[in-house]
PDB file of N, CA and C in Angstrom:
ATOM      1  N   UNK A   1     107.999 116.889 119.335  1.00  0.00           N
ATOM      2  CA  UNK A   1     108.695 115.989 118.436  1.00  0.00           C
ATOM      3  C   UNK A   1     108.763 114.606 119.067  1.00  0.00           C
ATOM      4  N   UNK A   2     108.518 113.693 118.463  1.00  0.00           N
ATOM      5  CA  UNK A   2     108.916 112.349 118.660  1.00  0.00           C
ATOM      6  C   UNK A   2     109.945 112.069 118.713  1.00  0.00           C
ATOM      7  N   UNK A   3     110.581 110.856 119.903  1.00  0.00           N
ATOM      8  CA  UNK A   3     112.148 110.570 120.260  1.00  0.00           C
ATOM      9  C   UNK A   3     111.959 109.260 120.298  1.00  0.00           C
ATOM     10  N   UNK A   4     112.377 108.406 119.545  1.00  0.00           N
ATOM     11  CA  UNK A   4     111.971 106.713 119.738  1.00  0.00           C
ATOM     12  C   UNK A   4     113.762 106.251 119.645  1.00  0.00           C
ATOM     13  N   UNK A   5     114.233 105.283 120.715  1.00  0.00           N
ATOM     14  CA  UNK A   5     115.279 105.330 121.178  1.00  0.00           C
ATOM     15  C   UNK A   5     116.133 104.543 119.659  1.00  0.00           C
ATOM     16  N   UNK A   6     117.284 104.243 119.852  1.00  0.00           N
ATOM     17  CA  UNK A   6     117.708 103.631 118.605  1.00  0.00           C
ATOM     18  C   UNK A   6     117.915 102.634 118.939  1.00  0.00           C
ATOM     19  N   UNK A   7     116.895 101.138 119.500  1.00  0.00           N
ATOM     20  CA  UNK A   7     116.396  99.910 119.425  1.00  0.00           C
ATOM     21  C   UNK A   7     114.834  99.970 119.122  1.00  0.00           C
ATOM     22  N   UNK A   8     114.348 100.746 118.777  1.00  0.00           N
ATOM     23  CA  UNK A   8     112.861 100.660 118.347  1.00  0.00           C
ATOM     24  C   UNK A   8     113.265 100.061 117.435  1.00  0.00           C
ATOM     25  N   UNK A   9     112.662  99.340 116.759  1.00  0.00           N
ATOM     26  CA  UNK A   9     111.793  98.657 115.457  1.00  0.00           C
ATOM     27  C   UNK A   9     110.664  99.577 114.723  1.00  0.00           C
ATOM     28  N   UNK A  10     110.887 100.031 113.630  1.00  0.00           N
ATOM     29  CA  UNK A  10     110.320 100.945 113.193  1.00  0.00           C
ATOM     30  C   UNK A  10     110.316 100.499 111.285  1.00  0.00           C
ATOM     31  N   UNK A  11     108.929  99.807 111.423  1.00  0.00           N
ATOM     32  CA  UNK A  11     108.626  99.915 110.019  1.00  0.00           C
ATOM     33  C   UNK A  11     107.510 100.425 109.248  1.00  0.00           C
ATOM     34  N   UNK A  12     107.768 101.002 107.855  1.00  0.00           N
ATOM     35  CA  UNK A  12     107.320 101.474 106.862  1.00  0.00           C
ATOM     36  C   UNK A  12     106.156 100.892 106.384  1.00  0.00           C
ATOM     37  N   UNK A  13     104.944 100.762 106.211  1.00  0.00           N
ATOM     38  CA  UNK A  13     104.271 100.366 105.588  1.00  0.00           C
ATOM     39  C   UNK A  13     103.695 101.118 104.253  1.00  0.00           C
ATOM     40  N   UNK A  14     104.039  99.993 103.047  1.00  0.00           N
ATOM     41  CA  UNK A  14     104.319 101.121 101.513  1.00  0.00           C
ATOM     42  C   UNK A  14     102.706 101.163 101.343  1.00  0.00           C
ATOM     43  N   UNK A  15     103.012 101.413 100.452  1.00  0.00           N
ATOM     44  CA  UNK A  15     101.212 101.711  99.795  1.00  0.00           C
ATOM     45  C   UNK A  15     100.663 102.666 100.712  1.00  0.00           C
ATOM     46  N   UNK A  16      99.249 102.930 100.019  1.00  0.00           N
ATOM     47  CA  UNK A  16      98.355 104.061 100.677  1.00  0.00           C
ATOM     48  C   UNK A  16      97.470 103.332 101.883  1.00  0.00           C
ATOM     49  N   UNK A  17      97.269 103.899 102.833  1.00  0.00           N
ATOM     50  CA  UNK A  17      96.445 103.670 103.427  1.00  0.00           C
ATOM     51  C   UNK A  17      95.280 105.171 103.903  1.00  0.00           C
ATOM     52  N   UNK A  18      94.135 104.302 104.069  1.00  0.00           N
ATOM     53  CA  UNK A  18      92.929 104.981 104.070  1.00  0.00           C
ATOM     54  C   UNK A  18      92.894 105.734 105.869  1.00  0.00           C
ATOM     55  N   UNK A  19      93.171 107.161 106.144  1.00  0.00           N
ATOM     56  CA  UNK A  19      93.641 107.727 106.945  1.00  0.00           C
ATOM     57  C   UNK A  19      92.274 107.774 108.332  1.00  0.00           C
ATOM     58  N   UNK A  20      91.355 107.299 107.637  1.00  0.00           N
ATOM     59  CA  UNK A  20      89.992 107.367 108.304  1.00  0.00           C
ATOM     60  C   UNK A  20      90.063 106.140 109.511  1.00  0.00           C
ATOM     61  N   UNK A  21      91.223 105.234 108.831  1.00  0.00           N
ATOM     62  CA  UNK A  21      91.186 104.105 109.917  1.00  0.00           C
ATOM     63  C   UNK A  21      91.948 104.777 111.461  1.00  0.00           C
ATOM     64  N   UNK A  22      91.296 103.642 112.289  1.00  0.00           N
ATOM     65  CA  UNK A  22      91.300 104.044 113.499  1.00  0.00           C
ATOM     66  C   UNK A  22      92.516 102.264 114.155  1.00  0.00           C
ATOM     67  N   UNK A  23      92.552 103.038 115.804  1.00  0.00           N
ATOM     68  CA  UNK A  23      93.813 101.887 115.968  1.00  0.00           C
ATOM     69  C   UNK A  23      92.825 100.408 115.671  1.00  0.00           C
ATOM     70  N   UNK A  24      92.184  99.695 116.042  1.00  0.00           N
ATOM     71  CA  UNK A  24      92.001  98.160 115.421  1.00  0.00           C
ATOM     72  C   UNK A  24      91.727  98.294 113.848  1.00  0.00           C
ATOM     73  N   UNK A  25      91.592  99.035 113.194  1.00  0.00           N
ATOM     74  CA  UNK A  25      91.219  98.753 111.929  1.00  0.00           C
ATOM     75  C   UNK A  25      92.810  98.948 110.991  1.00  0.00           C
ATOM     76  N   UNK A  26      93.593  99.735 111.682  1.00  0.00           N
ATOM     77  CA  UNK A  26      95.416  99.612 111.560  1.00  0.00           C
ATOM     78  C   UNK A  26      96.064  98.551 112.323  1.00  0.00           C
ATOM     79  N   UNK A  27      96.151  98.073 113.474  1.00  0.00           N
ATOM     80  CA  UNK A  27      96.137  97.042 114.054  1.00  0.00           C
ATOM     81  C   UNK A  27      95.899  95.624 113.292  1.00  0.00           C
ATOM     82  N   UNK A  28      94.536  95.952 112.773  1.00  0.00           N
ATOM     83  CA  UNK A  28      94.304  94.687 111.759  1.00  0.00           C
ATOM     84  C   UNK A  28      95.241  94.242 110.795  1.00  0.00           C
ATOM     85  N   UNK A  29      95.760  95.563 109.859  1.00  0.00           N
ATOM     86  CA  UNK A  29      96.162  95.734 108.764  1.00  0.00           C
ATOM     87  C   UNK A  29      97.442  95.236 109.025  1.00  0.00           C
ATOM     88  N   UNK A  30      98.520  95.789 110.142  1.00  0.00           N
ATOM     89  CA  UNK A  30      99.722  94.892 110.819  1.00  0.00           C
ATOM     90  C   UNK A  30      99.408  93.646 110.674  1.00  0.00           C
ATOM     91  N   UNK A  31      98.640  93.177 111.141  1.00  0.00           N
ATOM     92  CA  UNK A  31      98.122  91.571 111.383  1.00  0.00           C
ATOM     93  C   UNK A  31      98.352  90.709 109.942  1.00  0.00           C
ATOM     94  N   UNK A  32      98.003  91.603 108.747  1.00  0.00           N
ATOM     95  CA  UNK A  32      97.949  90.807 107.821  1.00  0.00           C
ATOM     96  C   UNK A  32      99.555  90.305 106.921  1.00  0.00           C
ATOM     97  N   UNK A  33     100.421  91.184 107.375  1.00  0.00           N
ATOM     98  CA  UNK A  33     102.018  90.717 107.053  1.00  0.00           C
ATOM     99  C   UNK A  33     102.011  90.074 108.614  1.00  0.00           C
ATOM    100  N   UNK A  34     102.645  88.802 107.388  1.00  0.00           N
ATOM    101  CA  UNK A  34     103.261  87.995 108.407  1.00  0.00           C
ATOM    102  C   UNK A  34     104.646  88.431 108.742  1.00  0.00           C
ATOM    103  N   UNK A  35     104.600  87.996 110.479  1.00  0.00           N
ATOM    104  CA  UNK A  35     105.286  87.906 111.124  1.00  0.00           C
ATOM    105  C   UNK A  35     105.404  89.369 111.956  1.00  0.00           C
ATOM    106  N   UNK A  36     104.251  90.006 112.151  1.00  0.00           N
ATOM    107  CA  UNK A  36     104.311  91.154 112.244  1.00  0.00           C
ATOM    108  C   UNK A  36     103.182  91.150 113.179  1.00  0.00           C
ATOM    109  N   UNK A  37     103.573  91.524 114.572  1.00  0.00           N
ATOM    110  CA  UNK A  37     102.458  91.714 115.982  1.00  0.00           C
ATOM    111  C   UNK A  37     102.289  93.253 116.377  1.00  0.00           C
ATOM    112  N   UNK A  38     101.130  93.781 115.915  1.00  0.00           N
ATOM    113  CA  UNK A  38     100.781  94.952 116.853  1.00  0.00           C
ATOM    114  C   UNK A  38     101.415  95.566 118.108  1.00  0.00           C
ATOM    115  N   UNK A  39     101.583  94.601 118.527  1.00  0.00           N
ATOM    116  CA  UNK A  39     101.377  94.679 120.336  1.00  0.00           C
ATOM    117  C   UNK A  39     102.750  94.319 120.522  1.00  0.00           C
ATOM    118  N   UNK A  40     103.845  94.036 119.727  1.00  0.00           N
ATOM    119  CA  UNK A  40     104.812  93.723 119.897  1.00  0.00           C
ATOM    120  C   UNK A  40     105.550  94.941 120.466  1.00  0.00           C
ATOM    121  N   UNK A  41     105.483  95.816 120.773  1.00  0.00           N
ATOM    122  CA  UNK A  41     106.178  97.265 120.825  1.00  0.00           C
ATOM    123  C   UNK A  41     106.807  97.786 119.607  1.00  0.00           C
ATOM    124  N   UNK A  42     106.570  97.180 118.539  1.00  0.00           N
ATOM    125  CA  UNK A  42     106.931  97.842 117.085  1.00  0.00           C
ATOM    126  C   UNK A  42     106.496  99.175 116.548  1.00  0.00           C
ATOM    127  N   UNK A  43     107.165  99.773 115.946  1.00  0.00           N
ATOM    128  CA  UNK A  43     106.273 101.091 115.295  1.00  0.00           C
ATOM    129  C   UNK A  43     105.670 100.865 114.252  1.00  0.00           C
ATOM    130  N   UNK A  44     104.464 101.127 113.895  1.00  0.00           N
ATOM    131  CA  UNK A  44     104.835 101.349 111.995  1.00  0.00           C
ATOM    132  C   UNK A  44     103.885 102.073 111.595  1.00  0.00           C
ATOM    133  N   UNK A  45     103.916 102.620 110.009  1.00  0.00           N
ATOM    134  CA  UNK A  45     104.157 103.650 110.367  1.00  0.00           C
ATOM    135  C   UNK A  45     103.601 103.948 108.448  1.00  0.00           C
ATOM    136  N   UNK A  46     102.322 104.471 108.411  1.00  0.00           N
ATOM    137  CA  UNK A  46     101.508 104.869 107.300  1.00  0.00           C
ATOM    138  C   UNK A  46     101.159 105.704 106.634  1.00  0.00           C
ATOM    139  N   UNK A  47     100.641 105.814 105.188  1.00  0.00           N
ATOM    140  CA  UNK A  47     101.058 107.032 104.919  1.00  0.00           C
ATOM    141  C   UNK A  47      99.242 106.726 103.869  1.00  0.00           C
ATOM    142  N   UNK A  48      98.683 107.545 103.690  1.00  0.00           N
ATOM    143  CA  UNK A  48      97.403 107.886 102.405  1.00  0.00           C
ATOM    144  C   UNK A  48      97.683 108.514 101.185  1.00  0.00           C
ATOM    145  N   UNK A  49      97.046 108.315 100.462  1.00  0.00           N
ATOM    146  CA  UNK A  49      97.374 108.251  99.111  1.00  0.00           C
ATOM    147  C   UNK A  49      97.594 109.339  98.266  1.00  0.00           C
ATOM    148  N   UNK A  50      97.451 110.537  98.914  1.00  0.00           N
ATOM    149  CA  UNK A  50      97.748 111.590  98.341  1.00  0.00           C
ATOM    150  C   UNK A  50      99.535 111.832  99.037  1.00  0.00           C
ATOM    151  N   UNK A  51      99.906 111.139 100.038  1.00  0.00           N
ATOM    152  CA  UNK A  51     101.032 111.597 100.838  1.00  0.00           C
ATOM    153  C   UNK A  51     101.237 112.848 101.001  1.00  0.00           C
ATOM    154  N   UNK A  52     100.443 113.099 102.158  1.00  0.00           N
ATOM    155  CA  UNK A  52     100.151 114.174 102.656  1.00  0.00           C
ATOM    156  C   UNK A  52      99.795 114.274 103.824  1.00  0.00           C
ATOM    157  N   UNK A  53      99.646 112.896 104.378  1.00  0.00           N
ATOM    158  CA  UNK A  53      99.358 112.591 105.870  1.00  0.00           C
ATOM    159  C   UNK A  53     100.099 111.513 106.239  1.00  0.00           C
ATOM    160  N   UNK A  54     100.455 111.239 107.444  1.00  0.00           N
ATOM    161  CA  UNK A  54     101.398 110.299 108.222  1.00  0.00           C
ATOM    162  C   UNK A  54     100.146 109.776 109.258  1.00  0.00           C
ATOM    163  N   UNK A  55     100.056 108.663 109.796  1.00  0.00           N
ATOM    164  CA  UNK A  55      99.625 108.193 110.936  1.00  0.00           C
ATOM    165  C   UNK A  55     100.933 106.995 111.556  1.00  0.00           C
ATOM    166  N   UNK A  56     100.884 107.025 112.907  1.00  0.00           N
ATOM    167  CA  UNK A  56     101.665 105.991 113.754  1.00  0.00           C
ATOM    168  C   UNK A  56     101.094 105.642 114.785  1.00  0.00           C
ATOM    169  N   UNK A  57     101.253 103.681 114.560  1.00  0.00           N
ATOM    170  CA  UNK A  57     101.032 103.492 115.640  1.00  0.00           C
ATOM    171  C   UNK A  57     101.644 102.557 115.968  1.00  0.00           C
ATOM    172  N   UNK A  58     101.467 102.250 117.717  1.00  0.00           N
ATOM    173  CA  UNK A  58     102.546 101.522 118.231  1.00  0.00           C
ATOM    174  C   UNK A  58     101.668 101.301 119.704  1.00  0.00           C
ATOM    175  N   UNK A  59     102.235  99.967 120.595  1.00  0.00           N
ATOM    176  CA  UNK A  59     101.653  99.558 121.492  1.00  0.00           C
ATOM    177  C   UNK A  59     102.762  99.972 122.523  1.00  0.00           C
ATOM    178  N   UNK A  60     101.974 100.403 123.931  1.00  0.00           N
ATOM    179  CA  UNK A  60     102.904 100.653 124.997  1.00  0.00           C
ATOM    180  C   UNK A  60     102.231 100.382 126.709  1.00  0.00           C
ATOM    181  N   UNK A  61     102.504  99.430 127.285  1.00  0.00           N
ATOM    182  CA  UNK A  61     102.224  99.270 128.043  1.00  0.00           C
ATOM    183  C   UNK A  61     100.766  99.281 128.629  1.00  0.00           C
ATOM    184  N   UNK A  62      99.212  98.560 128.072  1.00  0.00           N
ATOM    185  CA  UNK A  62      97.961  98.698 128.137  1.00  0.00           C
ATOM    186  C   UNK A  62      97.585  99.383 126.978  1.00  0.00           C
ATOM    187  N   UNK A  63      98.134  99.964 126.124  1.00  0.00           N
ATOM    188  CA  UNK A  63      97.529 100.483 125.080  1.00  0.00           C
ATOM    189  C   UNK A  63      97.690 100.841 123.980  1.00  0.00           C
ATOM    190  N   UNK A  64      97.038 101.038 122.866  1.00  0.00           N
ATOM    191  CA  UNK A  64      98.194 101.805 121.602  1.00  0.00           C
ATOM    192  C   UNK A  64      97.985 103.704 121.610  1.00  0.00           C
ATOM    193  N   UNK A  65      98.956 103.969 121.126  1.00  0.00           N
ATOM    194  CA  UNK A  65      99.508 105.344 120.961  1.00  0.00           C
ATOM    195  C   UNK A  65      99.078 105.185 119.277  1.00  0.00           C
ATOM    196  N   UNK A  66      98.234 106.462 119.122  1.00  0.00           N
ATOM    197  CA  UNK A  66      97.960 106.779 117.396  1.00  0.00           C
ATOM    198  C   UNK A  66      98.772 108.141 117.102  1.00  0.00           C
ATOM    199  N   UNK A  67      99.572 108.393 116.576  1.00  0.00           N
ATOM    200  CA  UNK A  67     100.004 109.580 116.197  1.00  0.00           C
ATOM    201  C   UNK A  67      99.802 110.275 115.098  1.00  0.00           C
ATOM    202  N   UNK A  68      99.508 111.057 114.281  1.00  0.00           N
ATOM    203  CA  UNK A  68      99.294 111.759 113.055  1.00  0.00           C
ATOM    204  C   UNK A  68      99.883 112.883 112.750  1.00  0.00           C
ATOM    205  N   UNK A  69     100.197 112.931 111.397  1.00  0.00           N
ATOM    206  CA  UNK A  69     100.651 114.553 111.032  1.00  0.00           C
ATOM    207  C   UNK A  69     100.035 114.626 109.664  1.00  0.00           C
ATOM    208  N   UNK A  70      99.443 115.576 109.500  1.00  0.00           N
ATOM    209  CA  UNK A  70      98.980 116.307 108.465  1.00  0.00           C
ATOM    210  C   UNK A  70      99.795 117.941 107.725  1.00  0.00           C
ATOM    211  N   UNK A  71     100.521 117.672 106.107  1.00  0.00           N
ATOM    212  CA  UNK A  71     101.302 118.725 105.794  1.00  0.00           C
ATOM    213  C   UNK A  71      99.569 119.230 105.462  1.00  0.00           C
ATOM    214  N   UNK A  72     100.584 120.903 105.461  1.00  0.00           N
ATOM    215  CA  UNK A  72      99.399 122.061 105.063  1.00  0.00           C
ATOM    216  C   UNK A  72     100.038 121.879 103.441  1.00  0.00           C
ATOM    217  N   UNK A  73     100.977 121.664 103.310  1.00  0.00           N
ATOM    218  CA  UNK A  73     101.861 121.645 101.663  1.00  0.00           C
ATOM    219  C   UNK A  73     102.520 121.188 101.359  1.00  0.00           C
ATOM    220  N   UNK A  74     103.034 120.567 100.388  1.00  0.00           N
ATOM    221  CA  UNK A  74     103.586 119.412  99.977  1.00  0.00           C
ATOM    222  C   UNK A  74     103.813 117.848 100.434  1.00  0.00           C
ATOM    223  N   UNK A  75     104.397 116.854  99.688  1.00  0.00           N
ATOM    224  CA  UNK A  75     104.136 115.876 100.369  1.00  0.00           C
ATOM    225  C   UNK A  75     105.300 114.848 101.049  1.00  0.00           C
ATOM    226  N   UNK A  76     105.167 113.867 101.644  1.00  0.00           N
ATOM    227  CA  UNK A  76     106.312 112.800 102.298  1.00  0.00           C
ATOM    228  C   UNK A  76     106.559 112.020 100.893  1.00  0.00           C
ATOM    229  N   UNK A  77     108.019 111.946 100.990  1.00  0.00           N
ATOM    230  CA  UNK A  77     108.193 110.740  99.978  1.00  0.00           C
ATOM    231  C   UNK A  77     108.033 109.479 100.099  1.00  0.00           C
ATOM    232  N   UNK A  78     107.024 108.687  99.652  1.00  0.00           N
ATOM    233  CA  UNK A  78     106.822 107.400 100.334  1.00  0.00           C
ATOM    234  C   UNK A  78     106.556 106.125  99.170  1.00  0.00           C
ATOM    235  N   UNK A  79     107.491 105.212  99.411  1.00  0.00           N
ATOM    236  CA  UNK A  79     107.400 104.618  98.050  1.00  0.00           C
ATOM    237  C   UNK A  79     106.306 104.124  98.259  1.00  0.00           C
ATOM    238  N   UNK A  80     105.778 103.056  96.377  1.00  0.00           N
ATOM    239  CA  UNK A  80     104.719 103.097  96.248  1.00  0.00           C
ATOM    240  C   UNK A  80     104.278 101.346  97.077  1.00  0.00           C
ATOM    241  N   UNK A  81     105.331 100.379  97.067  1.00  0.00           N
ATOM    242  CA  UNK A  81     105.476  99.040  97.289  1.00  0.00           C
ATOM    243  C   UNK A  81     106.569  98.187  98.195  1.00  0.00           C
ATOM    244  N   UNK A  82     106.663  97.783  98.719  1.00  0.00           N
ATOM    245  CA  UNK A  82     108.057  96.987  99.416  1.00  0.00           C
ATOM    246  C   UNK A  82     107.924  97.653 100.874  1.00  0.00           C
ATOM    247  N   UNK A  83     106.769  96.947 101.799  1.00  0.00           N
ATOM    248  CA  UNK A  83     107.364  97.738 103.166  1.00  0.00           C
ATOM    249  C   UNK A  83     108.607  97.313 103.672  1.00  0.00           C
ATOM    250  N   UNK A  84     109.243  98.121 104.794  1.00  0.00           N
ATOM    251  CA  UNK A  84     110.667  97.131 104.959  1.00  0.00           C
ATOM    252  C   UNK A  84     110.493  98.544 106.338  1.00  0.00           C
ATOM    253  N   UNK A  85     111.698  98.114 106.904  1.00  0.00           N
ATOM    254  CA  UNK A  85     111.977  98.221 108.290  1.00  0.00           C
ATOM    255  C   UNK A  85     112.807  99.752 108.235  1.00  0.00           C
ATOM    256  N   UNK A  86     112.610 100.485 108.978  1.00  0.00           N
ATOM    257  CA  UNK A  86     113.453 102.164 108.834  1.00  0.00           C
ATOM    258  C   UNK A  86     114.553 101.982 110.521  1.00  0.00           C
ATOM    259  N   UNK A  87     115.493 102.581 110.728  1.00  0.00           N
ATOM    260  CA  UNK A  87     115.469 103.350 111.840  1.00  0.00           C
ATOM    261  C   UNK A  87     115.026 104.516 112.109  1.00  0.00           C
ATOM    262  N   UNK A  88     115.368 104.756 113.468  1.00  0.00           N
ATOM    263  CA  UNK A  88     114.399 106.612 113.631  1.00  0.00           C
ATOM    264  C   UNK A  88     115.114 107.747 113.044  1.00  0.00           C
ATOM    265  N   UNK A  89     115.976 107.393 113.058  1.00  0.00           N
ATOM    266  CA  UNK A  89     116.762 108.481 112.106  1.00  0.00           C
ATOM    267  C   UNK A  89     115.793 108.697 110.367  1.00  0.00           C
ATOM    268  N   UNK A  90     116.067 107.658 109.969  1.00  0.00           N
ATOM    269  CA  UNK A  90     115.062 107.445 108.665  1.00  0.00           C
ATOM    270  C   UNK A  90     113.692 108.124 108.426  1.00  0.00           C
ATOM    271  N   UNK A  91     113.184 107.384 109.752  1.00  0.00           N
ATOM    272  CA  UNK A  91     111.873 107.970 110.158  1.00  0.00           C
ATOM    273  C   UNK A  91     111.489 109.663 110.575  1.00  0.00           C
ATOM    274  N   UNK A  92     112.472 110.375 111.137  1.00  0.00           N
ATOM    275  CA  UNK A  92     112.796 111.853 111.026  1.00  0.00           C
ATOM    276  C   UNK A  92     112.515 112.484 110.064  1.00  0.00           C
ATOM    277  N   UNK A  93     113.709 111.736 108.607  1.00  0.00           N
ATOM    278  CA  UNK A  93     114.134 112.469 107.648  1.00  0.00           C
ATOM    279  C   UNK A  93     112.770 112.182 106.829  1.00  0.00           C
ATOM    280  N   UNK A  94     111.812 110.985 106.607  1.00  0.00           N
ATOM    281  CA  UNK A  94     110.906 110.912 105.615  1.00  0.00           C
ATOM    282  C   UNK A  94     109.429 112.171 106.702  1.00  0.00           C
ATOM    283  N   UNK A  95     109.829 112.423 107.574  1.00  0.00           N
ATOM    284  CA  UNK A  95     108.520 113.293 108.020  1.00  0.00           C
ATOM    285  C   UNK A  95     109.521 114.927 108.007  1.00  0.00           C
ATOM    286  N   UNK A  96     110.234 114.844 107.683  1.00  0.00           N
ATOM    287  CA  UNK A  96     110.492 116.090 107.794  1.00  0.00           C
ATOM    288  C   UNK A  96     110.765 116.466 106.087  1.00  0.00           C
ATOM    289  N   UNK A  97     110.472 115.684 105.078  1.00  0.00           N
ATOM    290  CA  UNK A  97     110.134 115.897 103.703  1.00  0.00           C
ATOM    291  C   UNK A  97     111.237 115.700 102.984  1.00  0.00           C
ATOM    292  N   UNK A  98     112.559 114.794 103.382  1.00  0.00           N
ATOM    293  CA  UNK A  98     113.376 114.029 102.684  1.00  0.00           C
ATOM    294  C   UNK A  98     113.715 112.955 101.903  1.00  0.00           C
ATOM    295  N   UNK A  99     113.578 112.787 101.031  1.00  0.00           N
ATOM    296  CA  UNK A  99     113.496 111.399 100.008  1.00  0.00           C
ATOM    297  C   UNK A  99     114.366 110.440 100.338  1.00  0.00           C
ATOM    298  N   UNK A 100     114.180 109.464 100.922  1.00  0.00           N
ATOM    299  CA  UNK A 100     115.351 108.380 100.980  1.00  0.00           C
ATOM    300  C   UNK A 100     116.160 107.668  99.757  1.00  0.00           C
ATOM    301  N   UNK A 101     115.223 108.088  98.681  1.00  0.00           N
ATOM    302  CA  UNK A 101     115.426 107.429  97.217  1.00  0.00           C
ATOM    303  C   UNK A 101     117.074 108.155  96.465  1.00  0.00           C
ATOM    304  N   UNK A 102     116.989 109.618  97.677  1.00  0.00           N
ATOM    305  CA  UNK A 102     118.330 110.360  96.676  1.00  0.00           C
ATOM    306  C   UNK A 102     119.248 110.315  98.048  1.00  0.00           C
ATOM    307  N   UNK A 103     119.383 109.147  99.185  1.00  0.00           N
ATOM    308  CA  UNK A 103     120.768 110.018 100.396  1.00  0.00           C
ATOM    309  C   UNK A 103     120.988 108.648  99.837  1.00  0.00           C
ATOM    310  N   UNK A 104     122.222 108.200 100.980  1.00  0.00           N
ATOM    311  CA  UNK A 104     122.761 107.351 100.904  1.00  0.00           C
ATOM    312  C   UNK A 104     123.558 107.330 102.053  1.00  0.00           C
ATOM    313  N   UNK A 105     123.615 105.831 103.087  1.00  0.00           N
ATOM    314  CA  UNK A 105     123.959 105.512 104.231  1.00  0.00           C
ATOM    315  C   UNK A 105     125.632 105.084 104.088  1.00  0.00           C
ATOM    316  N   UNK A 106     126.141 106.179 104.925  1.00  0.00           N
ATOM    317  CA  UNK A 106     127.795 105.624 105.098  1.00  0.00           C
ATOM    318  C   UNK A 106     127.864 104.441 105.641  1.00  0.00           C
ATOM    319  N   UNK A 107     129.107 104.080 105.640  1.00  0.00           N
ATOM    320  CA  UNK A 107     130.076 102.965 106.193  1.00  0.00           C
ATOM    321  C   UNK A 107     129.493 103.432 108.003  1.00  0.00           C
ATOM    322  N   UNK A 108     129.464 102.374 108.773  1.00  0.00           N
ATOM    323  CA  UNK A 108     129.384 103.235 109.945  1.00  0.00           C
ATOM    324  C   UNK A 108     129.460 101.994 110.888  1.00  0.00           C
ATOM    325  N   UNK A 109     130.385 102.384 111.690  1.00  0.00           N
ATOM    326  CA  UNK A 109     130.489 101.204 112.930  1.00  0.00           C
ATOM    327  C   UNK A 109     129.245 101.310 113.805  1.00  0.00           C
ATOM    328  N   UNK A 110     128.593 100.047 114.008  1.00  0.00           N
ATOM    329  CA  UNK A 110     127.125  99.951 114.836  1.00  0.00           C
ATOM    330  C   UNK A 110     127.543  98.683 115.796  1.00  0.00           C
ATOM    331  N   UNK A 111     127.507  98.865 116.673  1.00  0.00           N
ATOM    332  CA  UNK A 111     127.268  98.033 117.595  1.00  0.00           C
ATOM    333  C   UNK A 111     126.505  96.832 117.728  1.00  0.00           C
ATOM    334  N   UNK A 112     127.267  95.338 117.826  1.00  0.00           N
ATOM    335  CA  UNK A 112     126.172  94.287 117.766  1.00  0.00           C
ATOM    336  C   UNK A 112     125.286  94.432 118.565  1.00  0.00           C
ATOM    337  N   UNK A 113     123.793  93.698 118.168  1.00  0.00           N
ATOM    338  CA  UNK A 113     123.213  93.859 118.990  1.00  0.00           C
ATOM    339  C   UNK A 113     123.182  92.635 119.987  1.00  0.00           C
ATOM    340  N   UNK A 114     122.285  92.767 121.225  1.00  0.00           N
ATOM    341  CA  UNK A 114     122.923  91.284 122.070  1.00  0.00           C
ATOM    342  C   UNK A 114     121.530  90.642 122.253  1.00  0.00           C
ATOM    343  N   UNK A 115     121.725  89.222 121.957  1.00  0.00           N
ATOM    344  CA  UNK A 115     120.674  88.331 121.686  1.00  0.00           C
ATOM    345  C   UNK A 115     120.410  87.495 123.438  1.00  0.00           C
ATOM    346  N   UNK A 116     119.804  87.609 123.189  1.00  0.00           N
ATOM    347  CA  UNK A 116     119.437  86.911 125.191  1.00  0.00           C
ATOM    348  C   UNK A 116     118.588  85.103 124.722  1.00  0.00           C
TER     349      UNK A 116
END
């Protein structure tokens, strides 16, 4: 199982993507939203068009990490438009086959974060 701490940066990228791509040809695809660096230590985090496969990737120290999961049955709920930013918690619940479209996030004291 994947453990990504709770300061990762971890975003969604909506739409389908073509699962055949490899890290520079996903890499690229980061590149094309602005404001958004590969190599930044960001996650993010794709899904193909049947949603039925996950790929992740993310840069770590000399290199990127590609991760994948493939269901044998049924699929991730993954909207169709609007990428936007998850925590890992989020990121859990949409690979473990939970719809974000039906929970809903309590009230919850979070800690500022500290700007240097």
């Amino acid at each position: 199982m994947l453990n990504f701490g709770p300061q990762c940066e971890i975003f969604l990228v909506a739409g389908s993507t073509d699962m055949r791509k490899s890290y520079d040809t996903l890499a690229a695809l980061v590149r094309q939203t602005p404001g958004n660096d590969p190599l930044s230590g960001r996650i993010f985090v794709f899904c193909n068009r049947r949603k039925d496969r996950l790929k992740i990737l993310f840069w770590e120290r000399g290199g990127f990490w590609l991760v994948s999961r493939r269901l044998e049955q049924g699929t991730f709920a993954w909207p169709a438009d609007g990428s936007r930013q998850l925590q890992a918690e989020e990121l859990l619940l949409i690979a473990s086959g939970i719809d974000l479209k039906d929970t809903r996030r309590r009230r919850w004291y979070e800690r500022p974060s500290e700007t240097k």
